[in-house]
N, C-alpha and C. Protein backbone atom coordinates (compact mmCIF):
# COMPACT_ATOMS: atom_id res chain seq x y z
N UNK A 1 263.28 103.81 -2.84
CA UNK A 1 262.71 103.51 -1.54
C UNK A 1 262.35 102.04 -1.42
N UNK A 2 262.14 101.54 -2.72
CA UNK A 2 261.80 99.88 -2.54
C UNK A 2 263.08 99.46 -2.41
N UNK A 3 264.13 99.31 -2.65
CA UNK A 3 265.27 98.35 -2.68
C UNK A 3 265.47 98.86 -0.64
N UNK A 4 265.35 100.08 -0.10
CA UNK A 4 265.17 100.40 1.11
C UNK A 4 264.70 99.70 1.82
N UNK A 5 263.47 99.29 1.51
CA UNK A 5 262.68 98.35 2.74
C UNK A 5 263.09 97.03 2.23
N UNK A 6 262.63 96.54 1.23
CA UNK A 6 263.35 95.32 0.92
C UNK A 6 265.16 94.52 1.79
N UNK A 7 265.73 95.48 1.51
CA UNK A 7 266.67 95.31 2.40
C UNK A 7 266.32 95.59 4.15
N UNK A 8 265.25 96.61 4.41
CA UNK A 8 265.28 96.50 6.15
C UNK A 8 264.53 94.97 6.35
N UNK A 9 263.61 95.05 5.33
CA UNK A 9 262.85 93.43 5.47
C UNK A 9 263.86 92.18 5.68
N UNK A 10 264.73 92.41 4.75
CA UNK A 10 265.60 90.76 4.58
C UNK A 10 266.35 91.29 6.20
N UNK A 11 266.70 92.46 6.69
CA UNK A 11 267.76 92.39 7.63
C UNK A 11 266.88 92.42 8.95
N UNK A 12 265.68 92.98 9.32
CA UNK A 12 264.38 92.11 9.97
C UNK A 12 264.26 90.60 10.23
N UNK A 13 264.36 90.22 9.03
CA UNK A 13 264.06 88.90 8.91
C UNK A 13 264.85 87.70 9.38
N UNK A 14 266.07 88.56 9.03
CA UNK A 14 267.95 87.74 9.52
C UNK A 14 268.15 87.97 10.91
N UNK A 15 267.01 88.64 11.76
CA UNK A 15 267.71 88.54 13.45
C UNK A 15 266.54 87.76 14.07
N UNK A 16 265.43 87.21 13.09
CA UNK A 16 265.08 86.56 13.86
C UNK A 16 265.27 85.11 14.76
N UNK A 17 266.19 84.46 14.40
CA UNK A 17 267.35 83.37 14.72
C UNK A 17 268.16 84.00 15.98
N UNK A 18 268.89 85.00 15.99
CA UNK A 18 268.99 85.78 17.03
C UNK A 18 268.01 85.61 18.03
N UNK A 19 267.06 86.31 17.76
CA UNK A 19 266.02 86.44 18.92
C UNK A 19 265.60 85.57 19.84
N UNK A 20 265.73 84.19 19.19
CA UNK A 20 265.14 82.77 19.32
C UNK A 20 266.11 82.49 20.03
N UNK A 21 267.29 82.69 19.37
CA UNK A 21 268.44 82.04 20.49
C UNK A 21 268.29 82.60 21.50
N UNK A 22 268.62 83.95 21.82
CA UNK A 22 268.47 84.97 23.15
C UNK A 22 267.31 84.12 23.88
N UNK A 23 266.22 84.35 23.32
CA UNK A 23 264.89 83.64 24.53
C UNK A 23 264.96 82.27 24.58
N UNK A 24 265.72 81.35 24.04
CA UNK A 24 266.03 79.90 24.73
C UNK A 24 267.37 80.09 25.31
N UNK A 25 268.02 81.04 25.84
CA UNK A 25 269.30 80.98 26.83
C UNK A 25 268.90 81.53 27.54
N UNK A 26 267.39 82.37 27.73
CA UNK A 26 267.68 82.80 28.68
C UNK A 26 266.97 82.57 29.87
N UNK A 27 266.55 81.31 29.81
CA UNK A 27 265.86 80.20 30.68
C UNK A 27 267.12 79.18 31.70
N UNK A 28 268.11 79.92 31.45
CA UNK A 28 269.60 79.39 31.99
C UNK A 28 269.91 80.58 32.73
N UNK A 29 270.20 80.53 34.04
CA UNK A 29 270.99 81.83 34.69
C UNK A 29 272.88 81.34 34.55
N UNK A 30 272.66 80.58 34.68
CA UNK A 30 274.40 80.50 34.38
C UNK A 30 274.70 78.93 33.63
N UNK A 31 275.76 79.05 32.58
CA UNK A 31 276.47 77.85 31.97
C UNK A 31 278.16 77.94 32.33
N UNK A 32 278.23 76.37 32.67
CA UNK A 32 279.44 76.09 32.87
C UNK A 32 280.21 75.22 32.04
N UNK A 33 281.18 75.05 31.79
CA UNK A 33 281.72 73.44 30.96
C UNK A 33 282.69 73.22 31.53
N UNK A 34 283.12 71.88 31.77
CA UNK A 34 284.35 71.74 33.00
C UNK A 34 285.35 70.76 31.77
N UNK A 35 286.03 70.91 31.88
CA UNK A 35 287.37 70.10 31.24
C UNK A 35 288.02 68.93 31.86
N UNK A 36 287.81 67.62 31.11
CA UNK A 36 288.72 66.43 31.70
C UNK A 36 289.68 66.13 30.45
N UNK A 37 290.47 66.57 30.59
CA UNK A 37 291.82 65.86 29.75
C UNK A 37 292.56 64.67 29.85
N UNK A 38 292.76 64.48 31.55
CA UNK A 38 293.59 63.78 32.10
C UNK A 38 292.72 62.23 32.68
N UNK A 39 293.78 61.63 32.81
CA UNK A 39 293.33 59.94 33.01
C UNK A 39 293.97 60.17 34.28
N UNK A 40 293.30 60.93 35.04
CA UNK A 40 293.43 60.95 36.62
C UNK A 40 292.14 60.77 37.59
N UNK A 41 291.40 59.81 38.33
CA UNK A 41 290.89 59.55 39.44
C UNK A 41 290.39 60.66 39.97
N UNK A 42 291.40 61.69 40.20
CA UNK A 42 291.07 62.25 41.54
C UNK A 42 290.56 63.68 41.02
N UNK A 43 291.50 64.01 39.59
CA UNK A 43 290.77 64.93 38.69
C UNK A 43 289.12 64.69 38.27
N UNK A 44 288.89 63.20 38.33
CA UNK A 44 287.54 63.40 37.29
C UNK A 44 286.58 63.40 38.89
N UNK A 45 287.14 63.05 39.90
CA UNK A 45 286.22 63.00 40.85
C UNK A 45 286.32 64.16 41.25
N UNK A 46 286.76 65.13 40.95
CA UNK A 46 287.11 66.69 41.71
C UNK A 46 286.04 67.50 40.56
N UNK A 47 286.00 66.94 39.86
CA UNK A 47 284.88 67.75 38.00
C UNK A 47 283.58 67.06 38.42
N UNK A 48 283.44 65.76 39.01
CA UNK A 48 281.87 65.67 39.25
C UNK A 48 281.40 66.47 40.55
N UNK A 49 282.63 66.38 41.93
CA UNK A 49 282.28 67.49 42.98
C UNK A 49 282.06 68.79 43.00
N UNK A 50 282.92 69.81 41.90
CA UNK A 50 282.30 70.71 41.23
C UNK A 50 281.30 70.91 40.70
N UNK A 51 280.85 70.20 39.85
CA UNK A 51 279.41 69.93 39.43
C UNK A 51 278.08 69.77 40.05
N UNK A 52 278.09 69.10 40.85
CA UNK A 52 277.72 68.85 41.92
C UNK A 52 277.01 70.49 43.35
N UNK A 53 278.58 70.67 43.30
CA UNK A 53 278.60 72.07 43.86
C UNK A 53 278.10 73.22 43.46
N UNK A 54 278.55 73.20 42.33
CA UNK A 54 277.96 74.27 41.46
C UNK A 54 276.01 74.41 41.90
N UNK A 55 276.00 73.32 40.86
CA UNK A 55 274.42 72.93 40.83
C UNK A 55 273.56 73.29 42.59
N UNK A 56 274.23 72.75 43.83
CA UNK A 56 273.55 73.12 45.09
C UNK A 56 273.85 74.75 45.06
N UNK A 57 274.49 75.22 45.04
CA UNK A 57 274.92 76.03 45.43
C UNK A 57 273.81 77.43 44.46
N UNK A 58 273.52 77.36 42.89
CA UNK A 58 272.66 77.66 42.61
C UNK A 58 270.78 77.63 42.68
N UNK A 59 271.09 76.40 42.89
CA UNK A 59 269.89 75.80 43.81
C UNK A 59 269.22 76.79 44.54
N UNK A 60 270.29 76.65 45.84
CA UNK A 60 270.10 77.20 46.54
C UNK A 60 269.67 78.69 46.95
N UNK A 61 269.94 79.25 45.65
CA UNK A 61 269.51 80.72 45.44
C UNK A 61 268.39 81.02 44.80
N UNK A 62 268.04 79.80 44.29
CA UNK A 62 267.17 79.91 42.88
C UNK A 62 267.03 80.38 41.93
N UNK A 63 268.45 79.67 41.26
CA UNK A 63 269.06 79.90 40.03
C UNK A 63 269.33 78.88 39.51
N UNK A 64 269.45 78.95 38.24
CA UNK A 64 269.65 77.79 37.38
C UNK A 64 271.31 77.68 37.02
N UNK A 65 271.75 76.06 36.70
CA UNK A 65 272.95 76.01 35.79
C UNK A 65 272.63 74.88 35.01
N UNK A 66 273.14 75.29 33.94
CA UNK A 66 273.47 74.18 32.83
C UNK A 66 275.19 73.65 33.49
N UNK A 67 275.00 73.06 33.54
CA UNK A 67 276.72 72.14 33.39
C UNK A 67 276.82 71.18 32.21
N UNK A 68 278.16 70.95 31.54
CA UNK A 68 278.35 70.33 30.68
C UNK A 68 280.03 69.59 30.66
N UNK A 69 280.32 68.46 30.81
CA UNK A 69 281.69 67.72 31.13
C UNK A 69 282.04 67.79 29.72
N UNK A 70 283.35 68.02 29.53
CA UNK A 70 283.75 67.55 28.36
C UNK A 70 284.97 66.92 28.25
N UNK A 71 284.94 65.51 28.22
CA UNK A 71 286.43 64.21 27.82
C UNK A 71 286.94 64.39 26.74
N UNK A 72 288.53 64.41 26.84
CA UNK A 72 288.64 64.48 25.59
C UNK A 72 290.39 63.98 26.09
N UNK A 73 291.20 63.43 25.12
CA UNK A 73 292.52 62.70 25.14
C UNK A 73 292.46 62.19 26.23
N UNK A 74 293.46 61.81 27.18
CA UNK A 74 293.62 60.67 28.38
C UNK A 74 292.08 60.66 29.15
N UNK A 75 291.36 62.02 29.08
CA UNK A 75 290.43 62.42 30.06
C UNK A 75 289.11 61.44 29.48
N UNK A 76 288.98 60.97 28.02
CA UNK A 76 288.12 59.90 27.96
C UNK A 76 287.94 59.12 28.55
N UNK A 77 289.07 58.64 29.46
CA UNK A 77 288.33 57.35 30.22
C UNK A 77 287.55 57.44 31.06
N UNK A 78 287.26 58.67 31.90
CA UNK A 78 286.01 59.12 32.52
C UNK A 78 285.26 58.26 31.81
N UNK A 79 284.68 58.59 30.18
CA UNK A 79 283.52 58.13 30.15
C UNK A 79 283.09 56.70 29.39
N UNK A 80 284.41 56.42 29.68
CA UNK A 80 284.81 54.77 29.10
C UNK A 80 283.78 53.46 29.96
N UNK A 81 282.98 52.77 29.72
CA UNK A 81 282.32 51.67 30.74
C UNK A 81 283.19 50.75 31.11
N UNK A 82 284.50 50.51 30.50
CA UNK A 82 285.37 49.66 30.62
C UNK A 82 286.48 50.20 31.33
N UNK A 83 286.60 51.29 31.35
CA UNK A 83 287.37 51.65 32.28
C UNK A 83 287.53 53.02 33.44
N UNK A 84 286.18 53.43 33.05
CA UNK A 84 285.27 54.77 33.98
C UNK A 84 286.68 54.24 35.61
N UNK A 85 287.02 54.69 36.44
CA UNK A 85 287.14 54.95 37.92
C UNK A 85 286.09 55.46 38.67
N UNK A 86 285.37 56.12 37.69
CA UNK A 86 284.23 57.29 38.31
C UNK A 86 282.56 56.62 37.90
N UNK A 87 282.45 55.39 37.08
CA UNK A 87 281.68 54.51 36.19
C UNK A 87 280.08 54.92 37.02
N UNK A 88 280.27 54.34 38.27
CA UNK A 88 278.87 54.39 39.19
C UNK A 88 278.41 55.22 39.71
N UNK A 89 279.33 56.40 39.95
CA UNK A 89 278.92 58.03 40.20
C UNK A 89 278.09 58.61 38.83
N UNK A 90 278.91 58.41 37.88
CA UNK A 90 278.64 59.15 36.67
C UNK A 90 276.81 58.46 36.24
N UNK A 91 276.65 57.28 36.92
CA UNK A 91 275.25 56.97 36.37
C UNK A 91 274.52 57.84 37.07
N UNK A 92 275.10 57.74 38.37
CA UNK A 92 273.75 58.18 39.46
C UNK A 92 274.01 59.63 38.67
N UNK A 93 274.58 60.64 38.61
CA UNK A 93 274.67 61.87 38.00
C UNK A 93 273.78 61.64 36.84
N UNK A 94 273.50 60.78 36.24
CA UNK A 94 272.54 60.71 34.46
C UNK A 94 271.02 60.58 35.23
N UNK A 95 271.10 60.28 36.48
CA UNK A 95 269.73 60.01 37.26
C UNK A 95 269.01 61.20 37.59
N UNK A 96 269.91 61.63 38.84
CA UNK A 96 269.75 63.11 39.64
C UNK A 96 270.26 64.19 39.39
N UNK A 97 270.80 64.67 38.03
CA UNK A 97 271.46 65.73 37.51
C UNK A 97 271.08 66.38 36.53
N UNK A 98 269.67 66.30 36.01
CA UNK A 98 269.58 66.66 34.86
C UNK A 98 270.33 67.60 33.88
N UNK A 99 270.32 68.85 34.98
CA UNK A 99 271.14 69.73 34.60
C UNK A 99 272.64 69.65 34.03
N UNK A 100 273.55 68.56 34.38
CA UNK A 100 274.70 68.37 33.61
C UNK A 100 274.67 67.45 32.42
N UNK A 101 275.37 68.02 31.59
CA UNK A 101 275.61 66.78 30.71
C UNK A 101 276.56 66.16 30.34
N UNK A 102 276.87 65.21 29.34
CA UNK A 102 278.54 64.68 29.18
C UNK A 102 278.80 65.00 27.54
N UNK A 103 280.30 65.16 27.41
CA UNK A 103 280.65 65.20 26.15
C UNK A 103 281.84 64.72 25.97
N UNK A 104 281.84 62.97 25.26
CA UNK A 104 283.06 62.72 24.64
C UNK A 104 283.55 63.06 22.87
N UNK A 105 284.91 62.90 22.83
CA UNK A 105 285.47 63.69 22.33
C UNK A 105 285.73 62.49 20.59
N UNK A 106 285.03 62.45 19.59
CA UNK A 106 284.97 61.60 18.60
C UNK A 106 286.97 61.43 18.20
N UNK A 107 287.24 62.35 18.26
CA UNK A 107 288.78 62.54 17.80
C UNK A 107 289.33 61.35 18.64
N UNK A 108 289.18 61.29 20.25
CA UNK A 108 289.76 60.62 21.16
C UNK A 108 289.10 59.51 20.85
N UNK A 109 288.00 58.89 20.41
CA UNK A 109 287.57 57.66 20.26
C UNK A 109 288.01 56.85 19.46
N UNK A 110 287.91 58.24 18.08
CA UNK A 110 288.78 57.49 16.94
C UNK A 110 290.10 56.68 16.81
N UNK A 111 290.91 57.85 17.85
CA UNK A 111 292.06 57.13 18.20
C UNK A 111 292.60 56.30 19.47
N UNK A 112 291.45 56.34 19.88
CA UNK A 112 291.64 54.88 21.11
C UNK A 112 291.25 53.97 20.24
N UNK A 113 290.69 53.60 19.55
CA UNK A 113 289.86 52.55 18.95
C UNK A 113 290.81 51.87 18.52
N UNK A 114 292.29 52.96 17.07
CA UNK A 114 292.86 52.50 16.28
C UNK A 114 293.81 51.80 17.49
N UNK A 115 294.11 52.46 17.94
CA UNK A 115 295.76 52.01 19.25
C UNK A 115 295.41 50.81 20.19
N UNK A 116 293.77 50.71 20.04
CA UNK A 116 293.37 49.26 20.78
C UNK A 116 292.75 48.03 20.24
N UNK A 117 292.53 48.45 19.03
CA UNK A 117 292.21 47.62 17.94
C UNK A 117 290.90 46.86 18.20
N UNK A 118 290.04 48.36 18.91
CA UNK A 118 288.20 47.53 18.83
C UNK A 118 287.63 48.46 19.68
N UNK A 119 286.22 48.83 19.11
CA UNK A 119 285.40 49.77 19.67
C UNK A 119 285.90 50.63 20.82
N UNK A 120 285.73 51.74 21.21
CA UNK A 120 285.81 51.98 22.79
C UNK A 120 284.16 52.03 23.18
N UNK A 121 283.80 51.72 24.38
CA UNK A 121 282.50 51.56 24.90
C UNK A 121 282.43 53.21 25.45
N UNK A 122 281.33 53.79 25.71
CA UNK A 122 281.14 55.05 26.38
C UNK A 122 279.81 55.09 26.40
N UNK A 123 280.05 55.52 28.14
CA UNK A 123 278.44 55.77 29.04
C UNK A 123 277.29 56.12 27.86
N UNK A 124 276.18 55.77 28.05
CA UNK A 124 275.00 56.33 27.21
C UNK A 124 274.54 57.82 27.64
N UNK A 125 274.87 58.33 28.65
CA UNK A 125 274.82 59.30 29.19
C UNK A 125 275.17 60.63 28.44
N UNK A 126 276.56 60.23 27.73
CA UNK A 126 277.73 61.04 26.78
C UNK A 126 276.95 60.85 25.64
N UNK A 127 276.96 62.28 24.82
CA UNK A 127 277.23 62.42 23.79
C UNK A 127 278.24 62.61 22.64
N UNK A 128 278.63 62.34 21.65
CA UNK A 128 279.63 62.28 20.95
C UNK A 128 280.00 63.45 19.69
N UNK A 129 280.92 64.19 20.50
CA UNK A 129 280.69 65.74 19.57
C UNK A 129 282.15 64.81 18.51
N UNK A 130 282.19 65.47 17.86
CA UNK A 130 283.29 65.58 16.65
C UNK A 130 284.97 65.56 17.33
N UNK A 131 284.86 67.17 17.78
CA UNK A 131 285.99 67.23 19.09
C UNK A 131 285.64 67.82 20.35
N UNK A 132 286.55 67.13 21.48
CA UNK A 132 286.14 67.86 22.11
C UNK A 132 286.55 69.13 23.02
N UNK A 133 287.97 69.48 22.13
CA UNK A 133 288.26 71.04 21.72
C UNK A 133 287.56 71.91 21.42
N UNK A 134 286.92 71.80 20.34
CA UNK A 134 286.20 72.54 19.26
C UNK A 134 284.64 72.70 20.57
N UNK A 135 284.24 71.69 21.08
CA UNK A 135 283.11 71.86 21.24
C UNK A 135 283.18 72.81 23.11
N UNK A 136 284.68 73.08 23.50
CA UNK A 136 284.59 73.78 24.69
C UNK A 136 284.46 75.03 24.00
N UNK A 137 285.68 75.05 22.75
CA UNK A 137 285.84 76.40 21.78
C UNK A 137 284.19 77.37 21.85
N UNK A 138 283.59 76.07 21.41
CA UNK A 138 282.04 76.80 21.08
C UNK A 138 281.34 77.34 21.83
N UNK A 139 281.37 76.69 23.18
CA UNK A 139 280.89 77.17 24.26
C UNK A 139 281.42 78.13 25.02
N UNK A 140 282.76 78.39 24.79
CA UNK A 140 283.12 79.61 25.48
C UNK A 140 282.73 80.89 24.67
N UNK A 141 282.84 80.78 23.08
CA UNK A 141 282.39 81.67 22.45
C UNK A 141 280.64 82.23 22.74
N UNK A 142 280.30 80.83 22.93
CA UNK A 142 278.59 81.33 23.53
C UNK A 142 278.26 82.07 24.55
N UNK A 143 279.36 82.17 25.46
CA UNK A 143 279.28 83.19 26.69
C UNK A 143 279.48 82.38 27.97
N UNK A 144 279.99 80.87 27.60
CA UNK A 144 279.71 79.81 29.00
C UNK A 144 281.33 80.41 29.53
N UNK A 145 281.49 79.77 31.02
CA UNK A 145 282.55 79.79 31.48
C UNK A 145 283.01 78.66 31.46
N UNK A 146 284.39 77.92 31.00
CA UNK A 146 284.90 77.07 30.81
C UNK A 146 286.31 77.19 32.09
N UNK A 147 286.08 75.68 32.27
CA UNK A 147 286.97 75.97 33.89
C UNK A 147 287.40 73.93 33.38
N UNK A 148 289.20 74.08 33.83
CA UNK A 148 289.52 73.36 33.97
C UNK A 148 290.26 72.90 35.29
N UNK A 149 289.54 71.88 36.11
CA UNK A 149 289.79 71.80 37.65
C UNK A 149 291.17 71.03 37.43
């Protein structure tokens, strides 16, 4: 009977991480992550109008969203300072948006860097995941909806 509880104890003990997670998600009524791949203008301005949308549109119900951008191959230059199209939107969004965030893609940096032979600059806004494959991967597994406009 002791090796019994001992084991319900340790397996008690192992959901409490679980639990924690559950009650900090669930201060979120909905998560989104939007996908920029592409070194297109009209794409990255169509992912902040979504965003954007999203966010009123929950608002408006009184509901919450997390939003989260994620750059990654051509779609880095979104969050490039040197070469953003979208550069002065994307601040005011780090102003009045709390709710979204940015994610460039370390893989894509790495290799802009080598092919340009010096730093790439990126918004302070962005954070810098590893990839930024892996890090939509994660989030869809978390239960977010991942939408590429």
């Amino acid at each position: 009977m002791t090796k019994f509880l001992k084991a319900l104890a340790i397996l008690a003990l192992s959901l409490i991480p679980l639990q924690t997670m559950a009650a900090e998600e669930s201060f979120t009524d909905h998560r989104l992550a939007l996908q920029v791949s592409d070194n297109d203008p009209q794409k990255m301005t169509t992912v902040l109008n979504v965003a954007a949308n999203v966010t009123r549109h929950y608002e408006s119900i009184g509901e919450t969203v997390e939003i989260r951008i994620v750059a990654f191959n051509a779609g880095l230059h979104m969050l490039r300072t040197d070469t953003s199209p979208v550069l002065e939107r994307l601040n005011s969004f780090g102003a009045s948006m709390p709710n979204v965030s940015f994610a460039a893609c370390g893989n894509t940096i790495t290799g802009m860097s080598k092919k340009e032979g010096k730093d790439i600059p990126i918004v302070e806004i962005a954070e810098h995941v590893p990839a930024g494959v892996v890090d939509l991967m994660t989030l869809n597994e978390a239960g977010w909806t991942v939408i590429r406009p």
